[in-house]
N, C-alpha and C. Protein backbone atom coordinates (compact mmCIF):
# COMPACT_ATOMS: atom_id res chain seq x y z
N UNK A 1 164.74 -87.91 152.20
CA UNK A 1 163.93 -87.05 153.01
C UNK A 1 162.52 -87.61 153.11
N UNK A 2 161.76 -87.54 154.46
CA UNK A 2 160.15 -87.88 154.18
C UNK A 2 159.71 -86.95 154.52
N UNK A 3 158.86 -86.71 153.79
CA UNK A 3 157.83 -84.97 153.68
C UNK A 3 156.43 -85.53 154.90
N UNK A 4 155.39 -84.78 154.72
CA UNK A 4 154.83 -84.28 155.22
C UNK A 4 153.76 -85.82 155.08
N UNK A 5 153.90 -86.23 153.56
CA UNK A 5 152.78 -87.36 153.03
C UNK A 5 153.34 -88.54 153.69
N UNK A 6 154.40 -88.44 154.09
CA UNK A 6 155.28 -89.88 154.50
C UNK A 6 155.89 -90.51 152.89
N UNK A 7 156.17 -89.71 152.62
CA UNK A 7 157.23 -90.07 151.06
C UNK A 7 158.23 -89.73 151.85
N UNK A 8 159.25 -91.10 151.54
CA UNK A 8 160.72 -90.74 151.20
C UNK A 8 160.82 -90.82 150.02
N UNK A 9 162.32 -89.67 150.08
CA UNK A 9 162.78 -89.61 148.50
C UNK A 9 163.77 -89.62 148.83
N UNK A 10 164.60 -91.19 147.93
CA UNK A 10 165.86 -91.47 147.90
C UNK A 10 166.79 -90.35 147.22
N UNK A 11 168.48 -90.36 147.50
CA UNK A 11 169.36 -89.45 146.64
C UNK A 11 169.03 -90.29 145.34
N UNK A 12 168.81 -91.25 144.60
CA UNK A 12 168.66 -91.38 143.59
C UNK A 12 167.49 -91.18 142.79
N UNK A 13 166.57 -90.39 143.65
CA UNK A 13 165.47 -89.96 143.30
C UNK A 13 164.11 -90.78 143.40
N UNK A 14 164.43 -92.10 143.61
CA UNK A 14 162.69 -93.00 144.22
C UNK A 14 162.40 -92.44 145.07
N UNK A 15 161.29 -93.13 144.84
CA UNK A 15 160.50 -92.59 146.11
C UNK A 15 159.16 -94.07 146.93
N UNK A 16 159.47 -94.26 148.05
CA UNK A 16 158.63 -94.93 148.73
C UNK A 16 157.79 -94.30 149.41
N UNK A 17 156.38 -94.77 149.33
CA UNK A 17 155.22 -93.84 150.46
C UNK A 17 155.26 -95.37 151.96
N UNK A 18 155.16 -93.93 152.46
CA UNK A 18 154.81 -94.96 153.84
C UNK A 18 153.61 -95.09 154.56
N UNK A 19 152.94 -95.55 155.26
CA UNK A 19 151.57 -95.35 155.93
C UNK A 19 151.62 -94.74 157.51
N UNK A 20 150.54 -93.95 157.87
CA UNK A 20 150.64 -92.44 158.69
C UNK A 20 151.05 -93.13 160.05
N UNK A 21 151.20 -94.58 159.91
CA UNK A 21 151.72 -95.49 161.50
C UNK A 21 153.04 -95.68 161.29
N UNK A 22 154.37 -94.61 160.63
CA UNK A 22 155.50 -95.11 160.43
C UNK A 22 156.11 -93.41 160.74
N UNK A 23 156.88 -93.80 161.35
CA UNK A 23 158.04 -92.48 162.10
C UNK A 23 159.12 -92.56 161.86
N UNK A 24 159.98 -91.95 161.14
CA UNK A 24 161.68 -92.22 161.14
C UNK A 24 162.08 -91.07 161.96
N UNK A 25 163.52 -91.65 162.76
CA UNK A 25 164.71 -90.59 163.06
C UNK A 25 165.67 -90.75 162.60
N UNK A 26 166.08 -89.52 162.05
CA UNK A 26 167.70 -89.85 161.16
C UNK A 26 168.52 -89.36 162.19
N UNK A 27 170.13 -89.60 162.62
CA UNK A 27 171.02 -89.47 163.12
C UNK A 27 172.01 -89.10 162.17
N UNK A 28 172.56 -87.94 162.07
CA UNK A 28 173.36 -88.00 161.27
C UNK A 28 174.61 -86.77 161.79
N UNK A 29 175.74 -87.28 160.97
CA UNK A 29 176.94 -86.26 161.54
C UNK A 29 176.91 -84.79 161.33
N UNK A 30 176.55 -84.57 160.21
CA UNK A 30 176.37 -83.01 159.49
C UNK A 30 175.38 -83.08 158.41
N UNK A 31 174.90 -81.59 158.00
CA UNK A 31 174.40 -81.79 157.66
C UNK A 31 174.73 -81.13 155.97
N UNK A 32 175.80 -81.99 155.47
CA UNK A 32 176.55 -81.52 153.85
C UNK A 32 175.57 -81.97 153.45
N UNK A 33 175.07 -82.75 152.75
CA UNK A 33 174.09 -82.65 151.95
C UNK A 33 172.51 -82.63 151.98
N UNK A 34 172.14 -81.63 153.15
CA UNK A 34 170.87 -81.58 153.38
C UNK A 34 170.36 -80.48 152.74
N UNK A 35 168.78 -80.89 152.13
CA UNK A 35 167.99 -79.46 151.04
C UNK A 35 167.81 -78.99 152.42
N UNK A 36 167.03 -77.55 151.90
CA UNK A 36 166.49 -76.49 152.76
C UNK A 36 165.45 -76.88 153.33
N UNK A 37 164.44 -78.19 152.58
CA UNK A 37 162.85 -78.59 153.07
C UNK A 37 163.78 -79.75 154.23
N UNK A 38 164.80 -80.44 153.90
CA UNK A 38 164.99 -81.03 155.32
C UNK A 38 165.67 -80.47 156.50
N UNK A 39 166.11 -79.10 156.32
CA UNK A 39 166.74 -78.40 157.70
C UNK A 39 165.75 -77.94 158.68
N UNK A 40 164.83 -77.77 157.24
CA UNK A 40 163.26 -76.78 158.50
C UNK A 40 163.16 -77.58 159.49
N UNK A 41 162.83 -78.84 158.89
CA UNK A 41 162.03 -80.44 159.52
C UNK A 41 162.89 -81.00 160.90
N UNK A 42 164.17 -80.12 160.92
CA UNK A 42 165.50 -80.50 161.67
C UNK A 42 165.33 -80.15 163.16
N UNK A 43 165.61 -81.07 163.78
CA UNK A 43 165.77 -81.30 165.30
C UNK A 43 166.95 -81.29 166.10
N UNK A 44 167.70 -80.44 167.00
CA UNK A 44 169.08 -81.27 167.23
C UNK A 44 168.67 -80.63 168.57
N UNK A 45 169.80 -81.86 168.99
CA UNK A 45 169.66 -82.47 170.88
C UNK A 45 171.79 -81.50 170.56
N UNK A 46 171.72 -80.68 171.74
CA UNK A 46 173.07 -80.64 171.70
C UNK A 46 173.24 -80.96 173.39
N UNK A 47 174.29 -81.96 173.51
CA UNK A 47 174.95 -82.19 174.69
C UNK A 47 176.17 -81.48 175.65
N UNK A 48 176.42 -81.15 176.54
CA UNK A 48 177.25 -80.62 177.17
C UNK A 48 178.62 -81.07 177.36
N UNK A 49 179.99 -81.04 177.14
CA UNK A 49 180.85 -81.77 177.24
C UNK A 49 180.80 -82.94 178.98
N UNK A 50 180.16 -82.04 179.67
CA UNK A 50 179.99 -82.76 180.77
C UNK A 50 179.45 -84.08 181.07
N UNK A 51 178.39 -83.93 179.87
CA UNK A 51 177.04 -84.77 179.53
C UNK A 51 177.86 -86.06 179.06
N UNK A 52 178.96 -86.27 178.36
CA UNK A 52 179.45 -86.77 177.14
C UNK A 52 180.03 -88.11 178.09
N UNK A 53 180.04 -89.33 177.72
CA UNK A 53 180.35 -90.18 178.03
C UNK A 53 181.48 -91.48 177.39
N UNK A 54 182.61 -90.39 177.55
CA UNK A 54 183.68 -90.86 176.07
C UNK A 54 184.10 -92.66 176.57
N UNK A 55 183.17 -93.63 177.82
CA UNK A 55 183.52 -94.87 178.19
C UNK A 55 182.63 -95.43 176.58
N UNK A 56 181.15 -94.51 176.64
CA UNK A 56 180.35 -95.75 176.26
C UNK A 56 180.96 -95.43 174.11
N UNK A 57 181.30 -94.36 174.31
CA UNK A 57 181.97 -94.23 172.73
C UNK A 57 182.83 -95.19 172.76
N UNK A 58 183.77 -95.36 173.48
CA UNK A 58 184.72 -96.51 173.40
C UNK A 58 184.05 -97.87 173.15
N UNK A 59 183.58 -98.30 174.14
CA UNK A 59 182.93 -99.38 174.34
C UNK A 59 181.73 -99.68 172.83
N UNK A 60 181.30 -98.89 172.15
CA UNK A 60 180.77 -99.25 170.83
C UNK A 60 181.65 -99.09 169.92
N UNK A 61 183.05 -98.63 170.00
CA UNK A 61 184.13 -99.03 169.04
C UNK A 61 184.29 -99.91 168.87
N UNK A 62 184.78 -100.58 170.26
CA UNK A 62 185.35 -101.78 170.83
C UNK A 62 184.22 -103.34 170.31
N UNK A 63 183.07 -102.89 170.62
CA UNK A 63 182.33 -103.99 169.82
C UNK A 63 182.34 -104.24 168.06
N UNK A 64 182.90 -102.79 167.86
CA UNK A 64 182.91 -103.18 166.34
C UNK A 64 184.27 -103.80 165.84
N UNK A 65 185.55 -103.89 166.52
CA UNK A 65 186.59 -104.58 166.15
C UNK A 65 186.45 -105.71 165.72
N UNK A 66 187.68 -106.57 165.36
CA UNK A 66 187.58 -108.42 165.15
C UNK A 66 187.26 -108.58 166.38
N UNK A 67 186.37 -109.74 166.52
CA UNK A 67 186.54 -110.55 167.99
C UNK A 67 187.62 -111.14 167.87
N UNK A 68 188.66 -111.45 167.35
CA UNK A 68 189.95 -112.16 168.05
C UNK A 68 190.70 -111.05 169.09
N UNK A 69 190.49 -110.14 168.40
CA UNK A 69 190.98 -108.81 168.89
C UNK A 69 190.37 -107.86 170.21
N UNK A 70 189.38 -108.24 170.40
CA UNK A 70 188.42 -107.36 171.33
C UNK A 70 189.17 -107.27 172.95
N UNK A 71 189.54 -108.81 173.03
CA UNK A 71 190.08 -108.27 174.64
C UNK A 71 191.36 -107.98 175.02
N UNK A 72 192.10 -107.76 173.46
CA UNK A 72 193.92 -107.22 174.05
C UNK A 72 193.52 -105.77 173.80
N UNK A 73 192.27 -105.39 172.38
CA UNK A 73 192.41 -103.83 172.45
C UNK A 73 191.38 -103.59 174.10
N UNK A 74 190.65 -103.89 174.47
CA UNK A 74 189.83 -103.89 175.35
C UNK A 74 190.78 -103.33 176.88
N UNK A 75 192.19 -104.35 177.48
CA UNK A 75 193.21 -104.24 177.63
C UNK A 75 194.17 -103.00 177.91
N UNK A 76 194.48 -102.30 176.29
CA UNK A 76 195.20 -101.85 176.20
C UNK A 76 194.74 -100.02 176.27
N UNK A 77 193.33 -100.36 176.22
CA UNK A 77 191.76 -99.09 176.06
C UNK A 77 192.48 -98.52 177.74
N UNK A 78 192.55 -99.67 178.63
CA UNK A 78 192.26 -99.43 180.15
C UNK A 78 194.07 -99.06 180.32
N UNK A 79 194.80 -99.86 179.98
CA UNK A 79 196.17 -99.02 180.41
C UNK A 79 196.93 -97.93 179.58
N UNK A 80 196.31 -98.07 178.30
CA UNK A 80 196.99 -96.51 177.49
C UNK A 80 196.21 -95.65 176.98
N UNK A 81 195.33 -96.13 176.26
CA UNK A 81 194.14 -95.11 175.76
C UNK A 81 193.93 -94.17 176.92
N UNK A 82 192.84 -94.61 178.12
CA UNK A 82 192.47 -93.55 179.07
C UNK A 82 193.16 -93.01 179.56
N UNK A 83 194.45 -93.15 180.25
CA UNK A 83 195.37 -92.43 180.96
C UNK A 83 196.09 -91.26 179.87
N UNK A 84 195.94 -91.81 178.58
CA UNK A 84 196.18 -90.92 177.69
C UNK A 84 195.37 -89.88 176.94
N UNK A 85 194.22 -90.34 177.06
CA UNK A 85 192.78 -88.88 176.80
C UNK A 85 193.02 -88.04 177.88
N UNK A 86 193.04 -89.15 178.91
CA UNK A 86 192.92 -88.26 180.44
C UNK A 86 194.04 -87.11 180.60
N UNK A 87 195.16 -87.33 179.99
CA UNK A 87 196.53 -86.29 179.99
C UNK A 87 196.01 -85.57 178.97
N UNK A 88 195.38 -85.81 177.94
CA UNK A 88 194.85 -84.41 176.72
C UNK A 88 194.04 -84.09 177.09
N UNK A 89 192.71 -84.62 177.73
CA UNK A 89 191.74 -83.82 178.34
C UNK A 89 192.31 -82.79 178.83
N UNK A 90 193.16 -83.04 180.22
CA UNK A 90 193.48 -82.06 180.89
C UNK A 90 194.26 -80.97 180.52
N UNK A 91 194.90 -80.72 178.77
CA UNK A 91 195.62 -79.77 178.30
C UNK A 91 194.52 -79.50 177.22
N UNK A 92 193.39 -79.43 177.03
CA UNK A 92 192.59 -79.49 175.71
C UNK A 92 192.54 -78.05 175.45
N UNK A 93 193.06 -77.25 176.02
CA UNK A 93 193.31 -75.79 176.03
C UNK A 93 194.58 -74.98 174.93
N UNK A 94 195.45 -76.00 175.06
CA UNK A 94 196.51 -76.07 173.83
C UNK A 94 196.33 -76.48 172.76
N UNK A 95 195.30 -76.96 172.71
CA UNK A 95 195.22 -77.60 171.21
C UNK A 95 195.31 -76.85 170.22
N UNK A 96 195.99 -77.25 169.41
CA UNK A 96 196.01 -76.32 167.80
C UNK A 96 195.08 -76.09 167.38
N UNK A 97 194.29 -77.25 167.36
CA UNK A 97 192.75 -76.72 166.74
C UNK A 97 191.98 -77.03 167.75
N UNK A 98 191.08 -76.22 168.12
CA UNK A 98 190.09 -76.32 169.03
C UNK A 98 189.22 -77.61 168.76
N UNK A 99 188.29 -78.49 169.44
CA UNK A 99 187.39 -79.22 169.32
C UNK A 99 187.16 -80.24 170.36
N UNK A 100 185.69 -81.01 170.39
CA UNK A 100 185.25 -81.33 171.45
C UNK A 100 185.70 -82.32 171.77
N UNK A 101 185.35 -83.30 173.43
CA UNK A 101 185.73 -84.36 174.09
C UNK A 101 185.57 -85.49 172.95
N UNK A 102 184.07 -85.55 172.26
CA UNK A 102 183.87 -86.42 171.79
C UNK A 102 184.61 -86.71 169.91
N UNK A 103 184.85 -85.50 169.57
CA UNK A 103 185.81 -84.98 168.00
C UNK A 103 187.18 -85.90 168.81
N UNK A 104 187.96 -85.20 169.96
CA UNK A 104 189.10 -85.61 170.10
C UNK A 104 189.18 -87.59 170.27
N UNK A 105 188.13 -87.89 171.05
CA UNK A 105 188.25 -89.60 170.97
C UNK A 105 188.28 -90.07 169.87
N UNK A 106 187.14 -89.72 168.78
CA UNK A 106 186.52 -90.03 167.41
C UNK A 106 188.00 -89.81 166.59
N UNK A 107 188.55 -89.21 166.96
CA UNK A 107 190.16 -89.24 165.73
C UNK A 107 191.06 -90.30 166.58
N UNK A 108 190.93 -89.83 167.55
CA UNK A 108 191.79 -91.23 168.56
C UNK A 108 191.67 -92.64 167.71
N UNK A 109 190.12 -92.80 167.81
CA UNK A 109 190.13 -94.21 167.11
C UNK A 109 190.29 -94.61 165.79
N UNK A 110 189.73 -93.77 165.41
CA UNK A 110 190.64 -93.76 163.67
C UNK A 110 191.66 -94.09 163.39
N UNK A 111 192.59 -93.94 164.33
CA UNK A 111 194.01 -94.23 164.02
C UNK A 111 194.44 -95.40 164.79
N UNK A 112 193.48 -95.95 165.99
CA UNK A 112 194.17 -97.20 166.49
C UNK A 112 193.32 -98.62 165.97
N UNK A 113 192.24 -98.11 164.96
CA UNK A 113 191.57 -98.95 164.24
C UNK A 113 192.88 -99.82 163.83
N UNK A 114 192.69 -101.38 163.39
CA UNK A 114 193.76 -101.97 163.18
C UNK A 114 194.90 -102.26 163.80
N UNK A 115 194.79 -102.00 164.98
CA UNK A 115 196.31 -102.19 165.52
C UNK A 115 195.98 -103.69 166.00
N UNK A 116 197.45 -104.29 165.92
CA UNK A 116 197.36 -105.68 166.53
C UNK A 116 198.56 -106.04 167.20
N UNK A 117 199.35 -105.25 167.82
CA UNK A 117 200.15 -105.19 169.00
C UNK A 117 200.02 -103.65 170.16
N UNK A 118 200.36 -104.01 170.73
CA UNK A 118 200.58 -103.00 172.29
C UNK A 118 201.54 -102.28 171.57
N UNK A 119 202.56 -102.25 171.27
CA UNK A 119 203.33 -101.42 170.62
C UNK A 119 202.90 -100.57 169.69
N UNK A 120 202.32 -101.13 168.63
CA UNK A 120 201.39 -100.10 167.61
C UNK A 120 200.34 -99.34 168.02
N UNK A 121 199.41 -100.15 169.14
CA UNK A 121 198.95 -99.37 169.78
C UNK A 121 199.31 -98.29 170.22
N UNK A 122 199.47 -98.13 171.12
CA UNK A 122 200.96 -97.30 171.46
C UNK A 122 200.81 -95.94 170.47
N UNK A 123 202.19 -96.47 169.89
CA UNK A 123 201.67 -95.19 168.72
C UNK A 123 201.16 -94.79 168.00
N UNK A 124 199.80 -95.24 167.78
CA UNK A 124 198.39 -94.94 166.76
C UNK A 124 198.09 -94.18 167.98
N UNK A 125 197.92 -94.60 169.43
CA UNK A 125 197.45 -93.57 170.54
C UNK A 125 198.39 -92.20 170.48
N UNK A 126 199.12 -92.23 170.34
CA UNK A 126 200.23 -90.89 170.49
C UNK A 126 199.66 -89.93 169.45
N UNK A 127 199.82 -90.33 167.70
CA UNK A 127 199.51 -89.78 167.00
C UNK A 127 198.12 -89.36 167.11
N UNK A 128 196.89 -90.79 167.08
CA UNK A 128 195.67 -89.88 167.27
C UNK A 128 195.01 -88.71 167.98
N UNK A 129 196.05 -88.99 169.41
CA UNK A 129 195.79 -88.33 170.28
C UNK A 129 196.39 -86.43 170.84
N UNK A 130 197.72 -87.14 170.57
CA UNK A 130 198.98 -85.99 170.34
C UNK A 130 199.43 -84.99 168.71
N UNK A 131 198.68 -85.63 167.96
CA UNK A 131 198.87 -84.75 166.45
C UNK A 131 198.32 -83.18 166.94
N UNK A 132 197.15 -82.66 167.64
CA UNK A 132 197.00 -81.20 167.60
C UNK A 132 197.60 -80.63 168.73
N UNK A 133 198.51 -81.20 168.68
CA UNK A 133 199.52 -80.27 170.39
C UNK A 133 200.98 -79.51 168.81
N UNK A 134 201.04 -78.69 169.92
CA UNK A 134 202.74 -77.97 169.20
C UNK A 134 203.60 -78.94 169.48
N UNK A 135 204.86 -78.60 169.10
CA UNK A 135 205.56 -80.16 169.16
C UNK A 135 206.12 -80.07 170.87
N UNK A 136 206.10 -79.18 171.48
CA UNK A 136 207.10 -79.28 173.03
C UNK A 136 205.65 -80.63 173.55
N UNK A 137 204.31 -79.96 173.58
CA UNK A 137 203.60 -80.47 174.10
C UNK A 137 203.39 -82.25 173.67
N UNK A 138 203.88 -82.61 172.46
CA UNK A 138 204.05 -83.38 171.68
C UNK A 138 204.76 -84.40 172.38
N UNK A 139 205.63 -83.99 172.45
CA UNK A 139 207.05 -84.41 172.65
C UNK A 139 206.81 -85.01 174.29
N UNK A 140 206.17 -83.87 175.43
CA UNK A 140 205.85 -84.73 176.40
C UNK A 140 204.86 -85.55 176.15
N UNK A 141 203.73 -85.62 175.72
CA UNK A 141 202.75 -86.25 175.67
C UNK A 141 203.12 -87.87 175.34
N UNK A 142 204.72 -87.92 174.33
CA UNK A 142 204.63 -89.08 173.91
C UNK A 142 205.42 -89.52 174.98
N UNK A 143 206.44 -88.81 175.56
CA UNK A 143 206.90 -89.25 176.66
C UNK A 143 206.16 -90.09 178.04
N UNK A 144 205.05 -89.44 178.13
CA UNK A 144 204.21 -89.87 179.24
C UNK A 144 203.54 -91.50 179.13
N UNK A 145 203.14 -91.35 177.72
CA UNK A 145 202.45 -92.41 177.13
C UNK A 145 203.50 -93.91 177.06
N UNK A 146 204.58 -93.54 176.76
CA UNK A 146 205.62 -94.29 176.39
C UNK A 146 206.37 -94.98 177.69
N UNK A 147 205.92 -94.30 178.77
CA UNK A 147 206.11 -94.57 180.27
C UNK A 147 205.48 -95.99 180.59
């Protein structure tokens, strides 16, 4: 956390002072382990699903892969991934568990992290994508994909 003096204080308890020409922004997912003096201090930008731009999330996945790998998943982003958000987008109403454009990509890739065929691809997309449907919806979803 940096207070008011421009001290940070590490979780291990140091502490660095900074001088009054230094600004941090933290980015962070949640806020589990934040004290009460850093929630006050707390800023949040919330975006509109509309707002959300699930190309350029991809596209900073995609730079973090192997480069041997970048232009078959790159590839396989444009003929199965999208056509396959694009079919859950449009049912995101069924979902078992509710949650946003950008939650539903963010598990997408989790699971096609590592793939190194079109085939596995494939079904790391099904599962990441198709795990919060009931199974009828399931069941088409993998059908479509598998097309």
């Amino acid at each position: 956390m940096l207070d008011d003096n421009h001290l940070l204080t590490l979780p291990n308890g140091e502490r660095i002072s900074f001088g009054t020409n230094v600004n941090f922004i933290f980015e962070t997912n949640d806020m589990k382990w934040a004290s009460p003096a850093t929630v006050t201090r707390l800023g949040m930008i919330f975006l509109s699903e509309e707002d959300v731009d699930v190309g350029r999330v991809t596209k900073t996945w995609l730079r973090k892969q192997p480069e041997d790998m970048q232009s078959k998943l790159e590839g396989w982003m444009v003929d199965i991934f999208m056509p396959a958000l694009d079919w859950v987008l449009q049912r995101q109403k069924f979902l078992v568990i509710e949650t946003t454009k950008v939650g539903i990509v963010n598990n997408a890739l989790c699971y096609i992290s590592g793939s190194t065929s079109k085939s596995q691809f494939a079904y790391n997309v099904i599962i990441g994508l198709g795990s919060n449907f009931k199974y009828d919806l399931r069941k088409e979803f993998t059908t479509t994909v598998m097309s």
